[in-house]
N, C-alpha and C. Protein backbone atom coordinates (compact mmCIF):
# COMPACT_ATOMS: atom_id res chain seq x y z
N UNK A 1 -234.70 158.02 -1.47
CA UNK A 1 -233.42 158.13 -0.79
C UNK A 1 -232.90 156.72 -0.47
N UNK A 2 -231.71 156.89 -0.59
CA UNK A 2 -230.97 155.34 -0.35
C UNK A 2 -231.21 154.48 0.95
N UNK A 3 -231.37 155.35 1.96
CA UNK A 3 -231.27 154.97 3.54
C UNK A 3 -232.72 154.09 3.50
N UNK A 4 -234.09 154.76 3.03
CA UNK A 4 -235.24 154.46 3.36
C UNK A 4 -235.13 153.16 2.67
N UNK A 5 -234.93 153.22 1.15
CA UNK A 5 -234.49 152.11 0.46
C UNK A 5 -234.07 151.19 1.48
N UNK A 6 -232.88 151.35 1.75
CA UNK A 6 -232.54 150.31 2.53
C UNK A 6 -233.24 149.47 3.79
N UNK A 7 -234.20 150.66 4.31
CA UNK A 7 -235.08 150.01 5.58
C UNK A 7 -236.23 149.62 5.03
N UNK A 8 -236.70 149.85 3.70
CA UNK A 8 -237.88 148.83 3.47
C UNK A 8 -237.15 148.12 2.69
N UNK A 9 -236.34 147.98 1.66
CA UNK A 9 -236.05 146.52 0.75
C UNK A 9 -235.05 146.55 0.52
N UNK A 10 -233.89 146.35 1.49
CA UNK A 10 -232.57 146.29 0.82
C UNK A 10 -231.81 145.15 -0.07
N UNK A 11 -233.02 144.41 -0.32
CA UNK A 11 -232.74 142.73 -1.55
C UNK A 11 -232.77 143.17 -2.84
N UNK A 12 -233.17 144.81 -2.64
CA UNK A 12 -233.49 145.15 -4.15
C UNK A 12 -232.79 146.41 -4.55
N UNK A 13 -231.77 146.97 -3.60
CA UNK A 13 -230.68 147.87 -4.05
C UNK A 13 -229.80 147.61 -4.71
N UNK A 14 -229.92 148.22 -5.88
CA UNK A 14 -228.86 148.30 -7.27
C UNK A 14 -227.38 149.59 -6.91
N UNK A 15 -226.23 148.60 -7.13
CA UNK A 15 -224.91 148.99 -6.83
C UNK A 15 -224.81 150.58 -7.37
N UNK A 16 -225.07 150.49 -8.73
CA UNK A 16 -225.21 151.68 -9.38
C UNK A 16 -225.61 152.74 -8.71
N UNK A 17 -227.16 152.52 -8.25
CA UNK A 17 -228.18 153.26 -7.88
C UNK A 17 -227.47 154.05 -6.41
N UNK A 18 -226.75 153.18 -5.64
CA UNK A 18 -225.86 154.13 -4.29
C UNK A 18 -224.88 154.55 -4.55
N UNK A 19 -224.14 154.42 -5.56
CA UNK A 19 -223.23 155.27 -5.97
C UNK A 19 -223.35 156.65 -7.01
N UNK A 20 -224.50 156.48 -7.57
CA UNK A 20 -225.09 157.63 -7.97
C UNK A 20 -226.08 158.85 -7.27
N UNK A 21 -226.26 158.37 -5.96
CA UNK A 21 -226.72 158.81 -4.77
C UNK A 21 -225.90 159.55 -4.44
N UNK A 22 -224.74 158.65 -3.89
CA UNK A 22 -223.33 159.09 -3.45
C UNK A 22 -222.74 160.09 -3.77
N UNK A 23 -222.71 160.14 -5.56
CA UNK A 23 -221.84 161.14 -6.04
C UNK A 23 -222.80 162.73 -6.09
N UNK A 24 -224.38 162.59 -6.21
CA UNK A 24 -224.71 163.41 -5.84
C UNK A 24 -224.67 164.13 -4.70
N UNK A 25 -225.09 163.75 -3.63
CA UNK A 25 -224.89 164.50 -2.29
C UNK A 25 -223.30 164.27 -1.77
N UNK A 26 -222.43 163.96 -2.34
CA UNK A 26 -220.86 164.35 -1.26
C UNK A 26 -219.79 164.37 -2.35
N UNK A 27 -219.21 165.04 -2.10
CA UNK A 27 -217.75 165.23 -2.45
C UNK A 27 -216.91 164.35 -2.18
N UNK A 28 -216.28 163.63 -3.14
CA UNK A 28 -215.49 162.55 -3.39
C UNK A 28 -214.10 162.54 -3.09
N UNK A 29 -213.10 162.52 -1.79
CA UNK A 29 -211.58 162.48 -2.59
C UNK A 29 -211.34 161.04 -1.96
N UNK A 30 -210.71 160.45 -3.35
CA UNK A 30 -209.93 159.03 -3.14
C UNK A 30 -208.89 159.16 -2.36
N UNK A 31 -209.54 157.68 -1.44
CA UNK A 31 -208.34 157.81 -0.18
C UNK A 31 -208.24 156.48 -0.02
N UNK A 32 -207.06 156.43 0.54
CA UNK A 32 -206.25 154.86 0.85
C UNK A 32 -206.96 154.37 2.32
N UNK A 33 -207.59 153.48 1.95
CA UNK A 33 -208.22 152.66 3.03
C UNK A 33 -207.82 150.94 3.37
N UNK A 34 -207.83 150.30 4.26
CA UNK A 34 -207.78 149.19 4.50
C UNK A 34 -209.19 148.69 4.95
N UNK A 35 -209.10 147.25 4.35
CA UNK A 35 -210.65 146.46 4.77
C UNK A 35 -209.84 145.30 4.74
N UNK A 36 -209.80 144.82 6.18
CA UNK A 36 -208.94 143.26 6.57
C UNK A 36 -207.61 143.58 6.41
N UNK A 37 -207.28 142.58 5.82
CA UNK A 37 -205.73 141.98 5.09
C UNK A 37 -205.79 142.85 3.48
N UNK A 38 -206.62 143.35 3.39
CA UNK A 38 -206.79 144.63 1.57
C UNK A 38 -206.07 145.91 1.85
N UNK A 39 -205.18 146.54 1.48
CA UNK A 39 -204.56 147.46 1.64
C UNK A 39 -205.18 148.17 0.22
N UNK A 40 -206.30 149.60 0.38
CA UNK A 40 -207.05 150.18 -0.81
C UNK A 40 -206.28 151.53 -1.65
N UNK A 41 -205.31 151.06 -2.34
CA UNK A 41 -204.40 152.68 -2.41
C UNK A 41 -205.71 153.90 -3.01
N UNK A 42 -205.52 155.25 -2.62
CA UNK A 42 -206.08 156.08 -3.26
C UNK A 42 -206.54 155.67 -5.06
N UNK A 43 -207.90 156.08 -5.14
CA UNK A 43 -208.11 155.82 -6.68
C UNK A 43 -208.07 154.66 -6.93
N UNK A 44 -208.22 153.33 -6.06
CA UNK A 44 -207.92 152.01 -6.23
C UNK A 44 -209.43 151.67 -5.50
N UNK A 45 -210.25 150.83 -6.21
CA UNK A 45 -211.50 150.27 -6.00
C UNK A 45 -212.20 151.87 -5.46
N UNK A 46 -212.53 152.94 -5.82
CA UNK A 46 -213.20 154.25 -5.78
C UNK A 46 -214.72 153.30 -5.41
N UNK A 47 -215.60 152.45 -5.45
CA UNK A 47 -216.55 152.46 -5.52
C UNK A 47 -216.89 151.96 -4.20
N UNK A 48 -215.76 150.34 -4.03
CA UNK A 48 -216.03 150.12 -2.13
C UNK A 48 -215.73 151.28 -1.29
N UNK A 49 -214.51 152.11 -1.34
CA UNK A 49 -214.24 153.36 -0.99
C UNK A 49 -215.52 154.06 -0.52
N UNK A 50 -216.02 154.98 -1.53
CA UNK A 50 -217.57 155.08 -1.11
C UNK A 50 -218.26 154.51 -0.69
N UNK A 51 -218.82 153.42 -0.66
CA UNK A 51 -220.24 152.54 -0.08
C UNK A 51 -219.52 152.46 1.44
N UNK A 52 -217.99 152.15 1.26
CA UNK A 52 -217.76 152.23 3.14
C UNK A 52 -218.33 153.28 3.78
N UNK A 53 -217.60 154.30 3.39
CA UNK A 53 -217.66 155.38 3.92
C UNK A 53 -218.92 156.35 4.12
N UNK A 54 -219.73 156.31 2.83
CA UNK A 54 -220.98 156.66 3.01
C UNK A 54 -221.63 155.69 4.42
N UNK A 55 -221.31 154.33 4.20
CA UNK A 55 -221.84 153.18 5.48
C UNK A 55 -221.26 153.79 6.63
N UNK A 56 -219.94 154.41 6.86
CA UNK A 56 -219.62 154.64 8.16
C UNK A 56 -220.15 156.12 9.00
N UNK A 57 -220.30 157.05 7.77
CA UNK A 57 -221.16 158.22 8.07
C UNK A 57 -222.52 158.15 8.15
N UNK A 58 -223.11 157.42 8.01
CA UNK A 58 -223.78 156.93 8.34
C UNK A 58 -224.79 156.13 9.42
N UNK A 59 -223.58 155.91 9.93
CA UNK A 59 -223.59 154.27 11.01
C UNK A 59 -224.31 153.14 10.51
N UNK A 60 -223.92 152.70 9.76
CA UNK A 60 -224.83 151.40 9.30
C UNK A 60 -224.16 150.26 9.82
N UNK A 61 -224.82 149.18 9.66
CA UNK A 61 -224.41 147.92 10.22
C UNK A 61 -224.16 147.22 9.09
N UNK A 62 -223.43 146.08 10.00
CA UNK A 62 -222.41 145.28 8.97
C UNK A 62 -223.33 144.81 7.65
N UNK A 63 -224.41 144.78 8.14
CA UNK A 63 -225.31 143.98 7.36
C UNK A 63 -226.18 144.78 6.05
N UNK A 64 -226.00 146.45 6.55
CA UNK A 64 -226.93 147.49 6.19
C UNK A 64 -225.75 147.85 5.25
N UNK A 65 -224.66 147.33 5.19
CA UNK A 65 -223.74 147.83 4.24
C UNK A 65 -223.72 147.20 3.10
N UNK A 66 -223.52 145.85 3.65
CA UNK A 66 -223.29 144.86 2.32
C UNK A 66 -224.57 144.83 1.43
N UNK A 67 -225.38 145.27 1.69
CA UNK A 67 -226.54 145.24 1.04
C UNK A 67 -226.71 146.57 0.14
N UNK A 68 -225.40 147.38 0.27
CA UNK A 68 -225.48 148.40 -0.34
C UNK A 68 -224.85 148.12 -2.06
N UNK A 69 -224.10 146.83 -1.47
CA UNK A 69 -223.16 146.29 -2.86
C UNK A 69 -224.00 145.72 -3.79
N UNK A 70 -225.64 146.02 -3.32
CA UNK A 70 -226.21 145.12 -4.80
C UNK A 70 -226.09 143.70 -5.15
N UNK A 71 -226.36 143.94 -6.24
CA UNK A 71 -225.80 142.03 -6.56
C UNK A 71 -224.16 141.75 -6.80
N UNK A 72 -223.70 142.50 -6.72
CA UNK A 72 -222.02 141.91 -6.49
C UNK A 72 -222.07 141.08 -4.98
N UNK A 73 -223.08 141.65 -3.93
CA UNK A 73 -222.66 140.88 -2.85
C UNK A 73 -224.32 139.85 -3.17
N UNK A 74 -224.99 140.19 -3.16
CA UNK A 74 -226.48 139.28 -3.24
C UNK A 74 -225.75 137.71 -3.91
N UNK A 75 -225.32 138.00 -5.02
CA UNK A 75 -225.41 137.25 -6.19
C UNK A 75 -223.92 136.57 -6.08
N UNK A 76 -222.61 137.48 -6.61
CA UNK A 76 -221.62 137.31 -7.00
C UNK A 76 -220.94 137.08 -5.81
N UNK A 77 -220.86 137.28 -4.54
CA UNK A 77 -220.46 136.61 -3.16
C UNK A 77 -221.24 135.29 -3.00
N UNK A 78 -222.81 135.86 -2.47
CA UNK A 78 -223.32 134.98 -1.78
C UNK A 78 -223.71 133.73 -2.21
N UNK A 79 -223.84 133.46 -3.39
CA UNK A 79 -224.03 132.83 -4.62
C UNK A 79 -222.82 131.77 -4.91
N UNK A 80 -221.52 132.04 -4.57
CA UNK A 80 -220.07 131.94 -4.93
C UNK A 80 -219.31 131.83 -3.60
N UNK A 81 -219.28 131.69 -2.69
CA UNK A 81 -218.83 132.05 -1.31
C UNK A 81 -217.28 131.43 -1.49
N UNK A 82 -216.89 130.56 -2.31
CA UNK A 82 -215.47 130.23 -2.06
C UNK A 82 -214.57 131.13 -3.40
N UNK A 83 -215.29 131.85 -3.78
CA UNK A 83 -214.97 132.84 -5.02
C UNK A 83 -213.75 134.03 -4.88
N UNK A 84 -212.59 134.13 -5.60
CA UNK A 84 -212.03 135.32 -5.39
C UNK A 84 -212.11 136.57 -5.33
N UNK A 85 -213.16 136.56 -6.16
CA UNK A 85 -213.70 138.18 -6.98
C UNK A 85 -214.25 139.18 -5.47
N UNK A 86 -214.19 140.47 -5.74
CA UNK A 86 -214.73 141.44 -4.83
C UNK A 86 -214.22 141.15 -3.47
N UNK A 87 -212.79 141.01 -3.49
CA UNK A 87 -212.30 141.05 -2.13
C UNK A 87 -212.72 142.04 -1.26
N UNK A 88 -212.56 143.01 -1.33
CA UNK A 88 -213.76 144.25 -0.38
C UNK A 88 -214.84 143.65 0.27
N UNK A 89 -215.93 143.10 -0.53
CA UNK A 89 -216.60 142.49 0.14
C UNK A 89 -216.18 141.41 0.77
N UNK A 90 -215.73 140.34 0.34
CA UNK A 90 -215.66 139.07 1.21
C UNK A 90 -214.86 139.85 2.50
N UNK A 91 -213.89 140.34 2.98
CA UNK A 91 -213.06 140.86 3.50
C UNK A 91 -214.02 141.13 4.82
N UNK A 92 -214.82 142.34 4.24
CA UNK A 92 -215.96 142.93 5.22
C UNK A 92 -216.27 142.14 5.43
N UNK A 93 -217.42 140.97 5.23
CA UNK A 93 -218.15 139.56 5.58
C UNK A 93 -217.28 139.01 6.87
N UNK A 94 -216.30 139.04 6.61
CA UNK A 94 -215.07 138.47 7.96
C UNK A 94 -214.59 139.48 8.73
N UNK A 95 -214.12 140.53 8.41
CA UNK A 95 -213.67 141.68 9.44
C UNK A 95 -214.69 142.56 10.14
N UNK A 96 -215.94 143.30 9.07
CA UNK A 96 -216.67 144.07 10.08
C UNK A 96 -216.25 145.38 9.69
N UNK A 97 -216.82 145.91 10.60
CA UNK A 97 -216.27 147.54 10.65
C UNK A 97 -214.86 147.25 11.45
N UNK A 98 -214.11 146.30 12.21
CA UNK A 98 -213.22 146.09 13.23
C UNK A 98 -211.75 146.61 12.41
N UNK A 99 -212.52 146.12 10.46
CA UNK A 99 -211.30 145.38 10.02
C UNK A 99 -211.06 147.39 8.84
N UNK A 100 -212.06 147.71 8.99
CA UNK A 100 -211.98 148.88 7.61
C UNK A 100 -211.19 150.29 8.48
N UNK A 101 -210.54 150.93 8.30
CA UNK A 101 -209.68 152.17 8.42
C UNK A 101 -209.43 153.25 7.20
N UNK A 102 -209.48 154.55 7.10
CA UNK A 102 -209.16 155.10 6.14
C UNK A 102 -208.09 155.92 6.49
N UNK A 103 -207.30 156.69 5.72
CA UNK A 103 -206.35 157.60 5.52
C UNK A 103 -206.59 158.61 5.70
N UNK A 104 -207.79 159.50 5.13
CA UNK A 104 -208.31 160.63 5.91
C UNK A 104 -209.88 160.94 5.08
N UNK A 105 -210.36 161.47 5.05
CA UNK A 105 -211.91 161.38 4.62
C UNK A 105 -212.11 161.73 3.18
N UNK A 106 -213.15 160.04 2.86
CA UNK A 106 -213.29 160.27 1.72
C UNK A 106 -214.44 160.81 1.01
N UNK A 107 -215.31 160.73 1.85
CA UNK A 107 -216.62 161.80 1.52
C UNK A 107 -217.50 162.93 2.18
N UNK A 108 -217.53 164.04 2.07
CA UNK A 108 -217.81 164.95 2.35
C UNK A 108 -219.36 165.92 2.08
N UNK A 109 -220.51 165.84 3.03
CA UNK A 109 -221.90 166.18 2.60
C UNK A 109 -221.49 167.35 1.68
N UNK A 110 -222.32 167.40 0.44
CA UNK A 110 -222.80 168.84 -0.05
C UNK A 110 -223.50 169.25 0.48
N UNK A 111 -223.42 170.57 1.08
CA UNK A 111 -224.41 171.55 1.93
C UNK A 111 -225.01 172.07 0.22
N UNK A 112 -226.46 171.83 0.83
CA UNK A 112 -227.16 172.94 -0.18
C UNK A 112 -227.80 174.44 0.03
């Protein structure tokens, strides 16, 4: 499971791997979210979309999130810090949960 993952080695969670988590256990609808100064229209970046939101149902911390991004944030942020790419992330890195809002819910548990 992704969560445990995350409390023993989250240096070694693959982006893929929580979004294929994701799409198994919840129901997906694309929704317009903001993270900072990023305005996310519906169907626009679908993948930060999820990892938020799974992070906010969740309650994870700022830190328990970004670590959900894999090596886009390990590598391709942290690696790159004055870099344009993956505004979502850098965004979060500076805003927090203070800065993310959604439109109305974008993921929903499958009851089994």
């Amino acid at each position: 499971m992704i969560l445990e993952h995350l409390n023993q080695s989250p240096e070694t969670i693959d982006f893929q791997e929580v979004i294929l988590y994701i799409d198994k256990n919840y129901k997906f609808t694309p929704t317009k979210f903001v993270n900072g100064n990023t305005i996310n229209q519906a169907n626009q970046n679908n993948g930060s979309c999820k990892v938020f939101s799974f992070a906010k149902l969740n309650n994870l911390s700022k830190d328990e999130t970004l670590a959900l991004f894999g090596d886009f944030y390990r590598t391709d942020v942290l690696q790159n810090p004055t870099g344009d790419d993956h505004q979502n992330i850098r965004n979060f890195i500076e805003f927090g949960w203070k800065g993310i809002s959604f439109e109305g819910e974008a993921l929903k548990l499958i009851e089994s």
